[in-house]
PDB file of N, CA and C in Angstrom:
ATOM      1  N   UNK A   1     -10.729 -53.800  25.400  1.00  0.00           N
ATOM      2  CA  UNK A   1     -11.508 -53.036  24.440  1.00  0.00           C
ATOM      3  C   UNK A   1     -11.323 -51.533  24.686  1.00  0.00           C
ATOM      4  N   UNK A   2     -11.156 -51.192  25.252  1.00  0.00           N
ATOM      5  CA  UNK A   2     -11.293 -49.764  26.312  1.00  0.00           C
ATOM      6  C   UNK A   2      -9.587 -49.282  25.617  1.00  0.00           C
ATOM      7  N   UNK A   3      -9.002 -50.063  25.881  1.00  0.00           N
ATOM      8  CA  UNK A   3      -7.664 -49.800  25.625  1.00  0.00           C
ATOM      9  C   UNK A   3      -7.452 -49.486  23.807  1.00  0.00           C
ATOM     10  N   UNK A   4      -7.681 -50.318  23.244  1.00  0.00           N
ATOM     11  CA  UNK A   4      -7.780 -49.933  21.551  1.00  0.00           C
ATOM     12  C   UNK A   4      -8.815 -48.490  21.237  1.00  0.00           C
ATOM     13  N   UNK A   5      -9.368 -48.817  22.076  1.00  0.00           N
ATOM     14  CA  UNK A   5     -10.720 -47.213  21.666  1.00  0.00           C
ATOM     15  C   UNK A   5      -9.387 -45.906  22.074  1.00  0.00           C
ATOM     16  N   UNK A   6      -8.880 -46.317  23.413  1.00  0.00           N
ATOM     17  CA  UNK A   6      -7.906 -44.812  23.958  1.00  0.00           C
ATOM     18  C   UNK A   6      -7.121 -44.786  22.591  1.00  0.00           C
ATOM     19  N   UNK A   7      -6.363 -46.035  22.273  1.00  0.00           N
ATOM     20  CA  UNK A   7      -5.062 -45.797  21.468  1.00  0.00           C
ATOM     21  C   UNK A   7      -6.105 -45.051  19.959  1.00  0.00           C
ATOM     22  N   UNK A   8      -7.171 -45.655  19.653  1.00  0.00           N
ATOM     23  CA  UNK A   8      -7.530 -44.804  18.371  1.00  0.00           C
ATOM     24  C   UNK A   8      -8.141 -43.263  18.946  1.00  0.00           C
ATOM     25  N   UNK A   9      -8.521 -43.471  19.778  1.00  0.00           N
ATOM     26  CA  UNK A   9      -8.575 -41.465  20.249  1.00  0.00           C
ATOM     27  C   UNK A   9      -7.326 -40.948  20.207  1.00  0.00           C
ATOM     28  N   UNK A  10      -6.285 -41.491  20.645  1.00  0.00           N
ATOM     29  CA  UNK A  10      -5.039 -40.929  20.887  1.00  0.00           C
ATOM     30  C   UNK A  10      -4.417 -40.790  19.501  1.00  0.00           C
ATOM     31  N   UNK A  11      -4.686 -41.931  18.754  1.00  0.00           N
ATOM     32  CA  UNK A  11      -3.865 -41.359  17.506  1.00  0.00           C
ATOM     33  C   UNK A  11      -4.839 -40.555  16.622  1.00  0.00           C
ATOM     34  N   UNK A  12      -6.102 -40.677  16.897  1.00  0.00           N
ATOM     35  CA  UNK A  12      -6.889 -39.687  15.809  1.00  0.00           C
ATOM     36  C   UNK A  12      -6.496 -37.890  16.749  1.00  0.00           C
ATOM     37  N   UNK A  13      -6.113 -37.852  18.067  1.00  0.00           N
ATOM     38  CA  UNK A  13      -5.851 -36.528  18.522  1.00  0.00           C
ATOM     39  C   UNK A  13      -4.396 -35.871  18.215  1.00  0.00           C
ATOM     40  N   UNK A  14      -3.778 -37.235  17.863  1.00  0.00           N
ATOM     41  CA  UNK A  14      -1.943 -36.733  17.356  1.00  0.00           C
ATOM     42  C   UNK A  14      -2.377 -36.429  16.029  1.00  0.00           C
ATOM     43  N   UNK A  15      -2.963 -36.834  14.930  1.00  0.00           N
ATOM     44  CA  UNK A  15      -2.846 -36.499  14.018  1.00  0.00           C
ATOM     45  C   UNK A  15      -3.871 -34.767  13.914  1.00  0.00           C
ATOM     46  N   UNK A  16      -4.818 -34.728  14.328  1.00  0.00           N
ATOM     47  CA  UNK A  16      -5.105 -33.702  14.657  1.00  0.00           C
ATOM     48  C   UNK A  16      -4.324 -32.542  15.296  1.00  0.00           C
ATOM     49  N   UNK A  17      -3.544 -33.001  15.929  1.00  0.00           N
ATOM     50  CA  UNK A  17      -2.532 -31.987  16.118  1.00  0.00           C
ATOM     51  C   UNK A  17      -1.342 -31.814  15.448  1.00  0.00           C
ATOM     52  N   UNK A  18      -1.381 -32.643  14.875  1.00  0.00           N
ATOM     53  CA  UNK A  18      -0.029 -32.376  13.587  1.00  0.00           C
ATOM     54  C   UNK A  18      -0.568 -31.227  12.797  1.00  0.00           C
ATOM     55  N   UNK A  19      -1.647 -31.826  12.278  1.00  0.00           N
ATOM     56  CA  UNK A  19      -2.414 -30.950  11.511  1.00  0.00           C
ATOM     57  C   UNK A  19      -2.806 -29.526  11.635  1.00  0.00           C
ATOM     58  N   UNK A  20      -3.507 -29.326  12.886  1.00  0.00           N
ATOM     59  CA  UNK A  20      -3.610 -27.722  13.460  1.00  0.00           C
ATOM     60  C   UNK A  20      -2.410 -27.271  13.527  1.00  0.00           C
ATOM     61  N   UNK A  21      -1.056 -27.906  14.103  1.00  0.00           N
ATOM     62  CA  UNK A  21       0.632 -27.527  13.874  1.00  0.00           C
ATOM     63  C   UNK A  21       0.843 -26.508  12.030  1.00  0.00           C
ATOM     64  N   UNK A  22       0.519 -27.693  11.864  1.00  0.00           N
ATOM     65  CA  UNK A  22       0.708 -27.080   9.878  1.00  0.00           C
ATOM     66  C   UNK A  22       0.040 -26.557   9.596  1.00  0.00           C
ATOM     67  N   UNK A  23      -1.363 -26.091  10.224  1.00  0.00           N
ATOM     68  CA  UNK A  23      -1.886 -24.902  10.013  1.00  0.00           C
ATOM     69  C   UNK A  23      -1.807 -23.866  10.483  1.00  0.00           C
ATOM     70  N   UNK A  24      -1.367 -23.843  11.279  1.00  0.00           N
ATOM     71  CA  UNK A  24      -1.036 -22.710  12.367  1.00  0.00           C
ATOM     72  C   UNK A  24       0.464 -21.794  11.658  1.00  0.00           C
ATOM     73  N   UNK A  25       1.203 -22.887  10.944  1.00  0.00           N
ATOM     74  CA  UNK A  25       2.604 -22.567  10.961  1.00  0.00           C
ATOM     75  C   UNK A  25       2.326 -21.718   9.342  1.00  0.00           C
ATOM     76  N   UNK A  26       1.290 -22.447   8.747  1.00  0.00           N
ATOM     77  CA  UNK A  26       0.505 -21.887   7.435  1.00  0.00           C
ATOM     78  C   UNK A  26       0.258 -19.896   7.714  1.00  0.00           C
ATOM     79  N   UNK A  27      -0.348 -20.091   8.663  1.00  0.00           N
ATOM     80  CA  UNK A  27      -1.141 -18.948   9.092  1.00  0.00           C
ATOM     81  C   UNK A  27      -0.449 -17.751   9.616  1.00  0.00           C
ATOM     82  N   UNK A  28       0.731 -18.474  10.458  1.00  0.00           N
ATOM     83  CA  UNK A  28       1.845 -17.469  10.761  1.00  0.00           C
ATOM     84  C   UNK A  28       2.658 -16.853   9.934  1.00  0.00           C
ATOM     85  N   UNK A  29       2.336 -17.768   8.402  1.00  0.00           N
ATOM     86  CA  UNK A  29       3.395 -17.587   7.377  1.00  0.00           C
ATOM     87  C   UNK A  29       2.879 -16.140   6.598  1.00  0.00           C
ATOM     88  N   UNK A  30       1.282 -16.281   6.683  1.00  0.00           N
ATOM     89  CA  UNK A  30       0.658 -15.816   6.223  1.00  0.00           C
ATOM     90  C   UNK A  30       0.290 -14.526   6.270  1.00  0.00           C
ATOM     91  N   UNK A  31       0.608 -14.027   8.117  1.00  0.00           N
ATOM     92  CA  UNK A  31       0.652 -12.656   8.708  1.00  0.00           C
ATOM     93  C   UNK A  31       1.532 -12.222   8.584  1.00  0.00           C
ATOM     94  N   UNK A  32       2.908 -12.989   8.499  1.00  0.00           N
ATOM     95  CA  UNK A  32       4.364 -12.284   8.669  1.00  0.00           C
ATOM     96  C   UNK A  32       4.086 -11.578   7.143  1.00  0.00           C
ATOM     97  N   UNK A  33       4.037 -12.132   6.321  1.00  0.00           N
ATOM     98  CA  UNK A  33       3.524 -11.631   5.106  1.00  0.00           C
ATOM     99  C   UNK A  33       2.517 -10.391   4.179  1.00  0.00           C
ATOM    100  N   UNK A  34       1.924 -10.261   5.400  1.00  0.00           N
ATOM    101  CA  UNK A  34       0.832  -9.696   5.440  1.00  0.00           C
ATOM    102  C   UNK A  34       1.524  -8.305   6.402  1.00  0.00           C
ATOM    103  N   UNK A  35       1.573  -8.321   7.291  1.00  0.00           N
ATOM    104  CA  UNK A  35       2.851  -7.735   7.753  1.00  0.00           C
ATOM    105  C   UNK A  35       3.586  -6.671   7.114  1.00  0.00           C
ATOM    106  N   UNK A  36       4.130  -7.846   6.667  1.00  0.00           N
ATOM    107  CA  UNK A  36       5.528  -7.135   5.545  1.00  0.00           C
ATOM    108  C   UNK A  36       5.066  -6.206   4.503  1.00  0.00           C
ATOM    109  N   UNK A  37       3.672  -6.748   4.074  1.00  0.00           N
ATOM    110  CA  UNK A  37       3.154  -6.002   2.691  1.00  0.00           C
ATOM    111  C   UNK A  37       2.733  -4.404   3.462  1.00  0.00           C
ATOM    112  N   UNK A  38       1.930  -4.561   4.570  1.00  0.00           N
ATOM    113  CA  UNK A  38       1.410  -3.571   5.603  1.00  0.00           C
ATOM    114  C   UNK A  38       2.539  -2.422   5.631  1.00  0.00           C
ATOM    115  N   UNK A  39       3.778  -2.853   6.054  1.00  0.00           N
ATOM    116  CA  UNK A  39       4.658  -1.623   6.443  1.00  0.00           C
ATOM    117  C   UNK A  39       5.632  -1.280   4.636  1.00  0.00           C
ATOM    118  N   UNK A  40       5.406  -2.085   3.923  1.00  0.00           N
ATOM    119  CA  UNK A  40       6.128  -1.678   2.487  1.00  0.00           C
ATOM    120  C   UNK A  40       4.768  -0.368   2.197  1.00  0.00           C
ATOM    121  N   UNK A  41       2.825  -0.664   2.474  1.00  0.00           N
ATOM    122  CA  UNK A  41       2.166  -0.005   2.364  1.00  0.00           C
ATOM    123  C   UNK A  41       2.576   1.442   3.011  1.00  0.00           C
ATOM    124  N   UNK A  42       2.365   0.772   4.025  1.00  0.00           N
ATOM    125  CA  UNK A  42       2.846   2.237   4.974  1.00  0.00           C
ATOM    126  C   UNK A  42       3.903   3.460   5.008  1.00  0.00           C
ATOM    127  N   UNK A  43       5.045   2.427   4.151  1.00  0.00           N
ATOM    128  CA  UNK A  43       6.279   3.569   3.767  1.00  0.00           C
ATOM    129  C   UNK A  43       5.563   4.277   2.751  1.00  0.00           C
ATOM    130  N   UNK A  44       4.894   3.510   1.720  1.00  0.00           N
ATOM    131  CA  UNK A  44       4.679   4.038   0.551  1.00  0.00           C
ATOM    132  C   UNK A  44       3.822   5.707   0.873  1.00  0.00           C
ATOM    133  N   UNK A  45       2.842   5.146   1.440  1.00  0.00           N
ATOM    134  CA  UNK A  45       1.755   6.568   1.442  1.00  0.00           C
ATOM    135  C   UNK A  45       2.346   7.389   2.526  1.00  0.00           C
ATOM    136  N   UNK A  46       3.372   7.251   3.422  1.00  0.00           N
ATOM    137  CA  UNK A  46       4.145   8.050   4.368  1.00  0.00           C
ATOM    138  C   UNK A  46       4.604   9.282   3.129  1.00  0.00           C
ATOM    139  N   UNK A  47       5.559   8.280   2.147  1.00  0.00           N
ATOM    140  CA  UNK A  47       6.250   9.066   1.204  1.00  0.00           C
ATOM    141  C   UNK A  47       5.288   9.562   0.653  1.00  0.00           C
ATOM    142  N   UNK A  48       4.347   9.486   0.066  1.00  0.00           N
ATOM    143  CA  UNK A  48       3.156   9.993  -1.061  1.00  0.00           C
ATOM    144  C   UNK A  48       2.840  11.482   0.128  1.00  0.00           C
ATOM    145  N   UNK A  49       2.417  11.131   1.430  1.00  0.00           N
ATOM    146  CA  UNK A  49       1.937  12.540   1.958  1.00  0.00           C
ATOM    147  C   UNK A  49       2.876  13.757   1.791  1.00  0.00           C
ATOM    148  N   UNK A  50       3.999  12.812   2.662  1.00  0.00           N
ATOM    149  CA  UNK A  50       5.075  13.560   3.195  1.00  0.00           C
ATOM    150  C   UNK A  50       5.444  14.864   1.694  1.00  0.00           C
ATOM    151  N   UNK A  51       5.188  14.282   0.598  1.00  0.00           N
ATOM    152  CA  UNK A  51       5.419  15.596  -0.222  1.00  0.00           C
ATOM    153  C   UNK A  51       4.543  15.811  -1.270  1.00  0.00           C
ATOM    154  N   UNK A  52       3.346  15.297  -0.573  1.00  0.00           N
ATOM    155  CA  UNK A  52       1.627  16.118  -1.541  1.00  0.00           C
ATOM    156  C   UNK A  52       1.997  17.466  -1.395  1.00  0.00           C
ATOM    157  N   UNK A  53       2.476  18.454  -0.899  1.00  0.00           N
ATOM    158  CA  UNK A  53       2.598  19.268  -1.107  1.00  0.00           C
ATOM    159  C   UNK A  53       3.378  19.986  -1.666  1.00  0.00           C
ATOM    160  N   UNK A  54       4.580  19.780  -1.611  1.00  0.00           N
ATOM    161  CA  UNK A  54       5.649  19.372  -2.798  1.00  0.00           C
ATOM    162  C   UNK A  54       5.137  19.290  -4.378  1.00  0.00           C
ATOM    163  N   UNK A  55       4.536  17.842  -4.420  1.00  0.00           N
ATOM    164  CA  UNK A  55       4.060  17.765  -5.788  1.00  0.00           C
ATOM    165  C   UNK A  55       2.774  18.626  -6.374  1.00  0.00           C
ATOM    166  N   UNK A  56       2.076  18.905  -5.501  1.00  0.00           N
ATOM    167  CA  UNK A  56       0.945  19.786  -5.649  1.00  0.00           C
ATOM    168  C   UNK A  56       1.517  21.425  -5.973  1.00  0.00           C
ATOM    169  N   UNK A  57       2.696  22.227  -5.194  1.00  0.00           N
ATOM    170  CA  UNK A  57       3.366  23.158  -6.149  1.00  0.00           C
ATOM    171  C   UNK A  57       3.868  23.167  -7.044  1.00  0.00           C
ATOM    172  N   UNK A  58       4.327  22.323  -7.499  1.00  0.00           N
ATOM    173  CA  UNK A  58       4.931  21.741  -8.868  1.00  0.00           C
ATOM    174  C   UNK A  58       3.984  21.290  -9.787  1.00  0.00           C
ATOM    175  N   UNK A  59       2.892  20.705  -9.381  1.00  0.00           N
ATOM    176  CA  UNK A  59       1.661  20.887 -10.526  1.00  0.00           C
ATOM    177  C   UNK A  59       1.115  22.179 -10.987  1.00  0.00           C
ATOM    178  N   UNK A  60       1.186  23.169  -9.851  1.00  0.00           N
ATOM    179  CA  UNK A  60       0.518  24.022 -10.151  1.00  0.00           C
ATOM    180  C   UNK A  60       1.254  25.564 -11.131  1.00  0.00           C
ATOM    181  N   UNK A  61       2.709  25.147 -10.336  1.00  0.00           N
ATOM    182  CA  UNK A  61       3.182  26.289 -11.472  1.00  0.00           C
ATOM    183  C   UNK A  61       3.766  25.065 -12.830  1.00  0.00           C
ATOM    184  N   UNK A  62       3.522  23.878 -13.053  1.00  0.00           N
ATOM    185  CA  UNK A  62       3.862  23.806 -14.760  1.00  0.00           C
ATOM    186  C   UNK A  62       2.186  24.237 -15.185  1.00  0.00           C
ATOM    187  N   UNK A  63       0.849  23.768 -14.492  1.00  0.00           N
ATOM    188  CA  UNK A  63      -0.264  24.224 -15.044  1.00  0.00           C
ATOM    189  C   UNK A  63       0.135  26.068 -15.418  1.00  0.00           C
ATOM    190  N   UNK A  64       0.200  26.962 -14.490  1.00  0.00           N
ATOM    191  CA  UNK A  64       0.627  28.275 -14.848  1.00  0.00           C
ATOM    192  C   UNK A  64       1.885  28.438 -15.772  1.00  0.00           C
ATOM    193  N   UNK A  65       2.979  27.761 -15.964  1.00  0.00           N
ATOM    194  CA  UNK A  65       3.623  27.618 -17.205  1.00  0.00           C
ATOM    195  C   UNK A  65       2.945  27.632 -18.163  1.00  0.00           C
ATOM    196  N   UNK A  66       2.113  26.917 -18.302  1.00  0.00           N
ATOM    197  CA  UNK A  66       1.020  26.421 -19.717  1.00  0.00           C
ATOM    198  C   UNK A  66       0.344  27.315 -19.927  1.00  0.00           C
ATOM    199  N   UNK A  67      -0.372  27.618 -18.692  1.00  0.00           N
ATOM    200  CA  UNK A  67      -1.292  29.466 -19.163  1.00  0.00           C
ATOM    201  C   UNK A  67      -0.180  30.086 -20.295  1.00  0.00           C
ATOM    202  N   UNK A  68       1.025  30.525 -19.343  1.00  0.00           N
ATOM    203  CA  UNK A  68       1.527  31.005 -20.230  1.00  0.00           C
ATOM    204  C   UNK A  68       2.123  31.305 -21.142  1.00  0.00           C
ATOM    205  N   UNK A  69       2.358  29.681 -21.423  1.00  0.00           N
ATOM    206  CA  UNK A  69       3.129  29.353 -23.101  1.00  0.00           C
ATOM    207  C   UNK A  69       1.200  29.211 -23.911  1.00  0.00           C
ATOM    208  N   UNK A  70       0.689  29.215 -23.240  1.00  0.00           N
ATOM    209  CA  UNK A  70      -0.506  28.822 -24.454  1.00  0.00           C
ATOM    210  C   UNK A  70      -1.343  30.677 -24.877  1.00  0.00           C
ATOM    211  N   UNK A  71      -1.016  31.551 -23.768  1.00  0.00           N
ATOM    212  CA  UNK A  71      -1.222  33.104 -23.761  1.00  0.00           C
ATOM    213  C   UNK A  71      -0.333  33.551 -25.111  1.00  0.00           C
ATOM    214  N   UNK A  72       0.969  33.176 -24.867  1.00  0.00           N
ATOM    215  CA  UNK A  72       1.948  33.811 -25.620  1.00  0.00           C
ATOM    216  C   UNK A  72       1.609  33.132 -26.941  1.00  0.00           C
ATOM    217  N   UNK A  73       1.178  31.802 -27.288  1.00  0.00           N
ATOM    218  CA  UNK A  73       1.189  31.585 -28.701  1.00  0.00           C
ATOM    219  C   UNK A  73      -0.208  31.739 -29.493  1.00  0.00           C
ATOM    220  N   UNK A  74      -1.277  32.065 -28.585  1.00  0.00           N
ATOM    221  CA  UNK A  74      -2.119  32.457 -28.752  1.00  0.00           C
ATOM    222  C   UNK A  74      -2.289  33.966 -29.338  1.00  0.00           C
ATOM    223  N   UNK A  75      -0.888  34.799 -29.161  1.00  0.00           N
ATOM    224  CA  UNK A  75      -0.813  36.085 -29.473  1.00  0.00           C
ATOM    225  C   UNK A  75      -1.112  36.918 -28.429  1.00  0.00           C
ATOM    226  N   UNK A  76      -1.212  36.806 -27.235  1.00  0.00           N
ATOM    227  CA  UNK A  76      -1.984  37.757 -25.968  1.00  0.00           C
ATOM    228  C   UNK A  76      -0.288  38.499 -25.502  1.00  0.00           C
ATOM    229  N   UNK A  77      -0.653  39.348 -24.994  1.00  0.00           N
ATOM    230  CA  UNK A  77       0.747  40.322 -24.462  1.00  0.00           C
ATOM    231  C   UNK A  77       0.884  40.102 -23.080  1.00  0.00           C
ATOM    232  N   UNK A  78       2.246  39.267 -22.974  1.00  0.00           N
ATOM    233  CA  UNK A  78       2.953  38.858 -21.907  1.00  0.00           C
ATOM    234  C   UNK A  78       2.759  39.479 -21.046  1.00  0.00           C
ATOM    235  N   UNK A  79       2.910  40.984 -20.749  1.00  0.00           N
ATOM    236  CA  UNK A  79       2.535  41.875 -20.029  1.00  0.00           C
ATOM    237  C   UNK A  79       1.116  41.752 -19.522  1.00  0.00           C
ATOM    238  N   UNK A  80       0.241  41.667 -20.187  1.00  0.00           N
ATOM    239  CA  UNK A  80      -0.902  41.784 -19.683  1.00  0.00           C
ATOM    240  C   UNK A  80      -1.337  40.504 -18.745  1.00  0.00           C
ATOM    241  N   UNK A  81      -0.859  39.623 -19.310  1.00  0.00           N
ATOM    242  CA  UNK A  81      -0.870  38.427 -18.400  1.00  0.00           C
ATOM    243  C   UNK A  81      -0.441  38.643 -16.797  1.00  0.00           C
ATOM    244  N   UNK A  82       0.564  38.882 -16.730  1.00  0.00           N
ATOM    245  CA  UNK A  82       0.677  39.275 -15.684  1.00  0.00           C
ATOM    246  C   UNK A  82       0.369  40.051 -14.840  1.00  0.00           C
ATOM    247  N   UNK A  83       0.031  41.273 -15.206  1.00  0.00           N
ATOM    248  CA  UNK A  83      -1.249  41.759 -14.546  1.00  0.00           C
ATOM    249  C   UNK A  83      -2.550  40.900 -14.410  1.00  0.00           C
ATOM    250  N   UNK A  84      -2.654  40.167 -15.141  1.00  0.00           N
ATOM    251  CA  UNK A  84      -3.951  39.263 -14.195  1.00  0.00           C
ATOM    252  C   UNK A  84      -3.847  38.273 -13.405  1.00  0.00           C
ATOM    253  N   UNK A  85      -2.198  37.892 -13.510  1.00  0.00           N
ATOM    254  CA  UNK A  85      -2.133  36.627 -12.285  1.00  0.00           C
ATOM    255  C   UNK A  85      -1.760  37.978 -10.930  1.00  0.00           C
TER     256      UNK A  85
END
C-alpha cells in the first residue's frame, strides 16, 4: 500500500515539475522580451535627449521665423523688428 501511495506522490511531483518547467521557460520567454522592449526603450529616449536641445533651437528660431513672416505681412517695418529682438 505504501508503495502505490509513493508511486502516486511521485508521479503527481513529475508532473508538477513538468509543469513549473513550462512555466518557468514561459516566464523566461517573457523577460527576454521584456528586456528587449527595455533597451529598444532606452535607445529611444537616449536619442530623444541626446538632441532636446538640438530640436528645441530649431523650434525656436522657425517660431522667430514666424514672428517674422507674420510682422512683415502684417505691414510692420522689418527694421524695426529687429531692433526689438
Amino acid at each position: 500500500k505504501d508503495i502505490v501511495e509513493k508511486s502516486e506522490q511521485k508521479a503527481k511531483a513529475e508532473v508538477e515539475l513538468v509543469e513549473t518547467k513550462e512555466s518557468k521557460e514561459a516566464v523566461m520567454l517573457e523577460l527576454e522580451q521584456l528586456s528587449n522592449f527595455n533597451a529598444e526603450l532606452h535607445q529611444s529616449c537616449d536619442f530623444v535627449i541626446k538632441n532636446f536641445e538640438l530640436r528645441q533651437t530649431a523650434r525656436d528660431e522657425e517660431v522667430e521665423a514666424l514672428r517674422q513672416a507674420k510682422a512683415i505681412l502684417s505691414g510692420a517695418k522689418f527694421e524695426e523688428f529687429l531692433q526689438e529682438a
